[in-house]
PDB file of N, CA and C in Angstrom:
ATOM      1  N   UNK A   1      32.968  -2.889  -2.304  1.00  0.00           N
ATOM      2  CA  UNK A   1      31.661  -2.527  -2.816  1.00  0.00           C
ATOM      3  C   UNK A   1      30.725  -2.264  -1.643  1.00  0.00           C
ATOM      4  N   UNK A   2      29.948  -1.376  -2.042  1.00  0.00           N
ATOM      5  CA  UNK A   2      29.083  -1.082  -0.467  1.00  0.00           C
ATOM      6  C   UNK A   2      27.372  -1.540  -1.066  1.00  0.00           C
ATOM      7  N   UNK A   3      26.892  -1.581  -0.088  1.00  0.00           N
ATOM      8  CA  UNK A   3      25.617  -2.330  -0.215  1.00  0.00           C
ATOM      9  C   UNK A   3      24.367  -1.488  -0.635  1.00  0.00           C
ATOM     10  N   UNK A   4      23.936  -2.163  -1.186  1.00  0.00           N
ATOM     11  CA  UNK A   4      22.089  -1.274  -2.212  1.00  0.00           C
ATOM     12  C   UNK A   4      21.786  -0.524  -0.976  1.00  0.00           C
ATOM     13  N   UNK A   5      21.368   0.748  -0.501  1.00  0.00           N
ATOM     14  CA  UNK A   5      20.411   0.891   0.464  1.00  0.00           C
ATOM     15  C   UNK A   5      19.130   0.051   0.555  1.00  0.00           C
ATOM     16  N   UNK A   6      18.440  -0.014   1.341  1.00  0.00           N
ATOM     17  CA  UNK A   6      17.323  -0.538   1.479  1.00  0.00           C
ATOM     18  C   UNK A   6      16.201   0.400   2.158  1.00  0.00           C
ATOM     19  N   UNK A   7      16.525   1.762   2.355  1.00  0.00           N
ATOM     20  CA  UNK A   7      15.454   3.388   2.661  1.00  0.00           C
ATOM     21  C   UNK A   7      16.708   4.220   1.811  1.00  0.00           C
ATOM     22  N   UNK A   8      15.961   5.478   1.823  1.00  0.00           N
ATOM     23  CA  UNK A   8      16.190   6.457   1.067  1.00  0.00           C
ATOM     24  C   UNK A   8      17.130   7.127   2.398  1.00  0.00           C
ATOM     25  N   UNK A   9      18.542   7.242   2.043  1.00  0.00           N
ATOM     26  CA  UNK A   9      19.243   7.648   3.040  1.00  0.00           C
ATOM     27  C   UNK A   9      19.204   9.753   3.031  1.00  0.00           C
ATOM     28  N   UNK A  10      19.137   9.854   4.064  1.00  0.00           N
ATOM     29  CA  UNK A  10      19.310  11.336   4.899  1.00  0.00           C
ATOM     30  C   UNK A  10      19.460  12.143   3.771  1.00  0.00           C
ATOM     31  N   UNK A  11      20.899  11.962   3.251  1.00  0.00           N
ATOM     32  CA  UNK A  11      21.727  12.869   2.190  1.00  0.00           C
ATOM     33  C   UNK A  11      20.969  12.894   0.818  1.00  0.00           C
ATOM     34  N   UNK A  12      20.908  11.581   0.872  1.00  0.00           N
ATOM     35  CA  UNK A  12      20.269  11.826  -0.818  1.00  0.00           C
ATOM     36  C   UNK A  12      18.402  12.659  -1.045  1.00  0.00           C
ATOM     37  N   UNK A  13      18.152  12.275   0.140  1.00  0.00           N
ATOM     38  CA  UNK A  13      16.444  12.567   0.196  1.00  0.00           C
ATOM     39  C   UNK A  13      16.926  14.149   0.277  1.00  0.00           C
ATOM     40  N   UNK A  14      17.738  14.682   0.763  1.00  0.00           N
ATOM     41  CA  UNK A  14      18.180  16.453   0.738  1.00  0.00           C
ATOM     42  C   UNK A  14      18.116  16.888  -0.760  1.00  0.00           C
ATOM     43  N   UNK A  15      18.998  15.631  -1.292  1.00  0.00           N
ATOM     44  CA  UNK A  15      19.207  16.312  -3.109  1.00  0.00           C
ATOM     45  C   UNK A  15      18.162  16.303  -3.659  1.00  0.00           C
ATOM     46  N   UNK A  16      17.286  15.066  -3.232  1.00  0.00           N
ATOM     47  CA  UNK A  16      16.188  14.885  -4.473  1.00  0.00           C
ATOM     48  C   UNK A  16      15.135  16.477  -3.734  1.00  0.00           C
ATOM     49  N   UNK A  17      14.759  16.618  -2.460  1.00  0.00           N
ATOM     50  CA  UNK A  17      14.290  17.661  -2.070  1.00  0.00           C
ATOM     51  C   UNK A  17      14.714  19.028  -2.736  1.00  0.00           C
ATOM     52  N   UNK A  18      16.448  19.031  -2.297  1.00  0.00           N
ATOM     53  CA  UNK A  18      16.469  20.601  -3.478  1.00  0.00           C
ATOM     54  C   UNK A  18      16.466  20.566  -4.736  1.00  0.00           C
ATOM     55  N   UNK A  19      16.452  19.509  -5.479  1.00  0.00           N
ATOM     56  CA  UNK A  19      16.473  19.420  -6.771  1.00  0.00           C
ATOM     57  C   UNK A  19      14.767  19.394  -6.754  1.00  0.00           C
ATOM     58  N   UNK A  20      13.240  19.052  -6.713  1.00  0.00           N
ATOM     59  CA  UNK A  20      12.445  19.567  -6.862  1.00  0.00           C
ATOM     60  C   UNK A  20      12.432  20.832  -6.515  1.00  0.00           C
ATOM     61  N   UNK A  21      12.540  21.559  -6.103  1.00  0.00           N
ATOM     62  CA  UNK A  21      12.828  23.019  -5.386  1.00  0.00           C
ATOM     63  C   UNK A  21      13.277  23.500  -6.871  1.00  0.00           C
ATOM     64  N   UNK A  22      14.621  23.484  -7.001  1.00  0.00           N
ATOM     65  CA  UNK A  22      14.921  24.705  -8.015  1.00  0.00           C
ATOM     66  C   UNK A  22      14.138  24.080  -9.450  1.00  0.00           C
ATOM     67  N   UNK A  23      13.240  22.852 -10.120  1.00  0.00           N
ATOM     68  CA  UNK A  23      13.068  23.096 -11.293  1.00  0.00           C
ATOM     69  C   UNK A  23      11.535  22.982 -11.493  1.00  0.00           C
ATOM     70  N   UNK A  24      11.245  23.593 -12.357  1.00  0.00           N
ATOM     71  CA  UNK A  24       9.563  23.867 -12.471  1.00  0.00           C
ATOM     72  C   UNK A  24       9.084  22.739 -13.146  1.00  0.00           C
ATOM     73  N   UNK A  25       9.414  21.924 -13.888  1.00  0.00           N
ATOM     74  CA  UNK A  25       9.111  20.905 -14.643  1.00  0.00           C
ATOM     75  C   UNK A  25      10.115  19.359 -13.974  1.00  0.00           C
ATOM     76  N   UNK A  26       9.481  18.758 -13.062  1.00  0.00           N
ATOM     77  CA  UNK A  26       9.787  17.546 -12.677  1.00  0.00           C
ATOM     78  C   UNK A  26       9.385  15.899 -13.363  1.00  0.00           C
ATOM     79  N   UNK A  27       9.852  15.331 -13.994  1.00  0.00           N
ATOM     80  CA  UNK A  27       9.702  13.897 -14.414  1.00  0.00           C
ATOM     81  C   UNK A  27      10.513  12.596 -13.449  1.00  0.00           C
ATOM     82  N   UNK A  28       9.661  11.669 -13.350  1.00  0.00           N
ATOM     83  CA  UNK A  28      10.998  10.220 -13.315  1.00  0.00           C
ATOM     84  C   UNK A  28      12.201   9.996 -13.267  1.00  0.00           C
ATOM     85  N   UNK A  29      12.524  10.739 -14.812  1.00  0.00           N
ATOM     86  CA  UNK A  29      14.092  10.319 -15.360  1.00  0.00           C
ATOM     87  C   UNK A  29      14.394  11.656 -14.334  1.00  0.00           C
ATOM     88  N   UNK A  30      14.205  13.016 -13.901  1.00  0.00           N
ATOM     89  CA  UNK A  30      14.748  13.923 -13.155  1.00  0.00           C
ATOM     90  C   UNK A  30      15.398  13.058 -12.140  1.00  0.00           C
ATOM     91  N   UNK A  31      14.224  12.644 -11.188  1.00  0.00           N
ATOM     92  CA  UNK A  31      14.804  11.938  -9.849  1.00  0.00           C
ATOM     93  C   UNK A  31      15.650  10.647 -10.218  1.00  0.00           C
ATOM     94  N   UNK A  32      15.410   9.837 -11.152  1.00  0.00           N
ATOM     95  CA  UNK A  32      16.428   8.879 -11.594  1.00  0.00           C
ATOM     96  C   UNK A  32      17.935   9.910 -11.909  1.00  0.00           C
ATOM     97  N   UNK A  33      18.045  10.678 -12.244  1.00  0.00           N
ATOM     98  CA  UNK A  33      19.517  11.144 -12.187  1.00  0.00           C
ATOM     99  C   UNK A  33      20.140  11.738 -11.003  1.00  0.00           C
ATOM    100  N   UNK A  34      19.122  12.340 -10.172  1.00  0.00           N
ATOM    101  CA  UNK A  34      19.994  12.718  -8.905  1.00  0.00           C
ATOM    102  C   UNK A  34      20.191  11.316  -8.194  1.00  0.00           C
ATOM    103  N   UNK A  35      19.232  10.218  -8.077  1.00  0.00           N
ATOM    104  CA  UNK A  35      19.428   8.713  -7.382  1.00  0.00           C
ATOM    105  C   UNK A  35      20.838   8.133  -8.336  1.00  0.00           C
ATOM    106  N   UNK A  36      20.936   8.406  -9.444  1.00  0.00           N
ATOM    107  CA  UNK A  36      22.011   7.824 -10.463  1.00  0.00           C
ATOM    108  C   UNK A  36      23.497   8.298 -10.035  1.00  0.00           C
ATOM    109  N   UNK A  37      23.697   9.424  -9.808  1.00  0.00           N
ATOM    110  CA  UNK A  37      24.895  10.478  -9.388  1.00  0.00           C
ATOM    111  C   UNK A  37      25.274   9.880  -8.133  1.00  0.00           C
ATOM    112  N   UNK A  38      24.219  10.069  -7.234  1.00  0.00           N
ATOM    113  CA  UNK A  38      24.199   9.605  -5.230  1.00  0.00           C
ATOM    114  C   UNK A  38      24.629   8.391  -5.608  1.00  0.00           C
ATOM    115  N   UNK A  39      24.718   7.255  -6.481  1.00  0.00           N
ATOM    116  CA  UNK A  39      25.219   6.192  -5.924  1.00  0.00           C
ATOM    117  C   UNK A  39      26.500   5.946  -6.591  1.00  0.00           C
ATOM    118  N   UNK A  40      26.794   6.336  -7.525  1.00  0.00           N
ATOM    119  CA  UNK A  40      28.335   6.537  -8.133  1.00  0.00           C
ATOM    120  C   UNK A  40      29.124   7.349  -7.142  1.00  0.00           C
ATOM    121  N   UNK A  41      28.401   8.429  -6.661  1.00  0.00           N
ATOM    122  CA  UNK A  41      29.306   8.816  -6.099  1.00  0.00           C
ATOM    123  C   UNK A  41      30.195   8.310  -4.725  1.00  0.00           C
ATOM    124  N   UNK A  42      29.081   7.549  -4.365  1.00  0.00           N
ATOM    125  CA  UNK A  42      29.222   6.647  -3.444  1.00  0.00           C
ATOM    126  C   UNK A  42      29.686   5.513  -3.443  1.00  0.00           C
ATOM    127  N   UNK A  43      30.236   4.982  -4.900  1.00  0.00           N
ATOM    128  CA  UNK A  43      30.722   3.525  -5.295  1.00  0.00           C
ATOM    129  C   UNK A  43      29.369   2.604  -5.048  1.00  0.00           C
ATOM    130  N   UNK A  44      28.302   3.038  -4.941  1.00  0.00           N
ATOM    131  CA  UNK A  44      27.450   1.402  -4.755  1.00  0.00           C
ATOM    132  C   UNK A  44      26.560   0.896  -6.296  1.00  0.00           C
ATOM    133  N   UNK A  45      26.959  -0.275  -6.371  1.00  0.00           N
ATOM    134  CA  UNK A  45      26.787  -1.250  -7.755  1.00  0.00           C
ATOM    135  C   UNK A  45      25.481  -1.561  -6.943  1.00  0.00           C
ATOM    136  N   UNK A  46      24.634  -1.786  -7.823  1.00  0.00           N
ATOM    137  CA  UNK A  46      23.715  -2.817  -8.120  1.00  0.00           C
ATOM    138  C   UNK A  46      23.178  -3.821  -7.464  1.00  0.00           C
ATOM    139  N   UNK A  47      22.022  -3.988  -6.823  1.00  0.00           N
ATOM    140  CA  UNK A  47      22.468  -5.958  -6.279  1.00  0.00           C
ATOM    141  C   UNK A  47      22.315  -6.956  -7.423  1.00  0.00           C
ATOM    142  N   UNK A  48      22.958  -7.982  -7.082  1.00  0.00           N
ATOM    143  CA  UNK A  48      22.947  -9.465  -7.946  1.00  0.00           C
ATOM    144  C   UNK A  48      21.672  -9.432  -8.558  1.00  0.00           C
ATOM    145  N   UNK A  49      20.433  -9.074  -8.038  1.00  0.00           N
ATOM    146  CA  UNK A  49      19.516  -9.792  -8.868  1.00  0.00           C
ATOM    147  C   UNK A  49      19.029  -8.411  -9.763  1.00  0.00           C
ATOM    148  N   UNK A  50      17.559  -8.781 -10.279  1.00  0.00           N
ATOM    149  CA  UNK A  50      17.410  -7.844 -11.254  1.00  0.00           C
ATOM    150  C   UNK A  50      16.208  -7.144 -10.887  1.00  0.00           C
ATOM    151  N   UNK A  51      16.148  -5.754 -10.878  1.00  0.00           N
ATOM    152  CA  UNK A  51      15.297  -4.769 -10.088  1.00  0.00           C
ATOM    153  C   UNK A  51      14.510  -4.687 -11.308  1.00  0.00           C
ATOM    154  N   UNK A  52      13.397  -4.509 -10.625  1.00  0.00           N
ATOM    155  CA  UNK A  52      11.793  -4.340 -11.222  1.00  0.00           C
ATOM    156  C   UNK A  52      12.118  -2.589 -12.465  1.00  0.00           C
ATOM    157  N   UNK A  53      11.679  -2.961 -13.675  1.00  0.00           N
ATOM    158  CA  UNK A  53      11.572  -1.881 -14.541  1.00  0.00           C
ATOM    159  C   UNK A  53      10.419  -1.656 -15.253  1.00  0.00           C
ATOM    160  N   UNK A  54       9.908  -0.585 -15.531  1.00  0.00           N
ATOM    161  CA  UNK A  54       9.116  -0.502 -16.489  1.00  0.00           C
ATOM    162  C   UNK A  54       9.016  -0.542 -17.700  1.00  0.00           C
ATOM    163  N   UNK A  55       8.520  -1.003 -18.802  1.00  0.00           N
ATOM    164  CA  UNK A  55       8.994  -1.229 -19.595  1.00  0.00           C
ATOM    165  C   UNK A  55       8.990  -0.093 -20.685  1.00  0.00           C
ATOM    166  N   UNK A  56       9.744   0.493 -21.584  1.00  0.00           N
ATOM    167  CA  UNK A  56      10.129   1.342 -22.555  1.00  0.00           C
ATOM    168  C   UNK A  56       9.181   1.620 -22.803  1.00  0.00           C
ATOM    169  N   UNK A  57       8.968   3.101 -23.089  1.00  0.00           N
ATOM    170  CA  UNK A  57       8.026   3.772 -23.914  1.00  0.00           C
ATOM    171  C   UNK A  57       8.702   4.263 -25.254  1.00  0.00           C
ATOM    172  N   UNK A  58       7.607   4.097 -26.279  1.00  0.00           N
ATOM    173  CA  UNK A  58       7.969   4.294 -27.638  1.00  0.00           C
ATOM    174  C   UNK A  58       7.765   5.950 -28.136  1.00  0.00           C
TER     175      UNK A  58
END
């Protein structure tokens, strides 16, 4: 298992960069899926404890 980053590494700050680039309408959940992809793809889980969320909108 490889470890949480703790900064926004090189590679991924490229995706989230061209991914604002090509779409005209940017949200949250946008950049939550390119950050979601970058770390699967990378095998990195989670840390042990429990990361700060916002809570659901209805």
């Amino acid at each position: 298992m490889k470890r949480w980053p703790m900064t926004i590494p090189y590679d991924l700050r490229c995706k989230l960069k061209s991914a604002r680039e090509m779409r005209c309408t940017r949200g949250p959940q946008d950049d939550w899926l390119v950050v979601k992809e970058w770390l699967e793809a990378h095998g990195i889980e989670p840390p042990d404890y429990v990361l700060p969320q916002e809570p659901e909108r209805i």
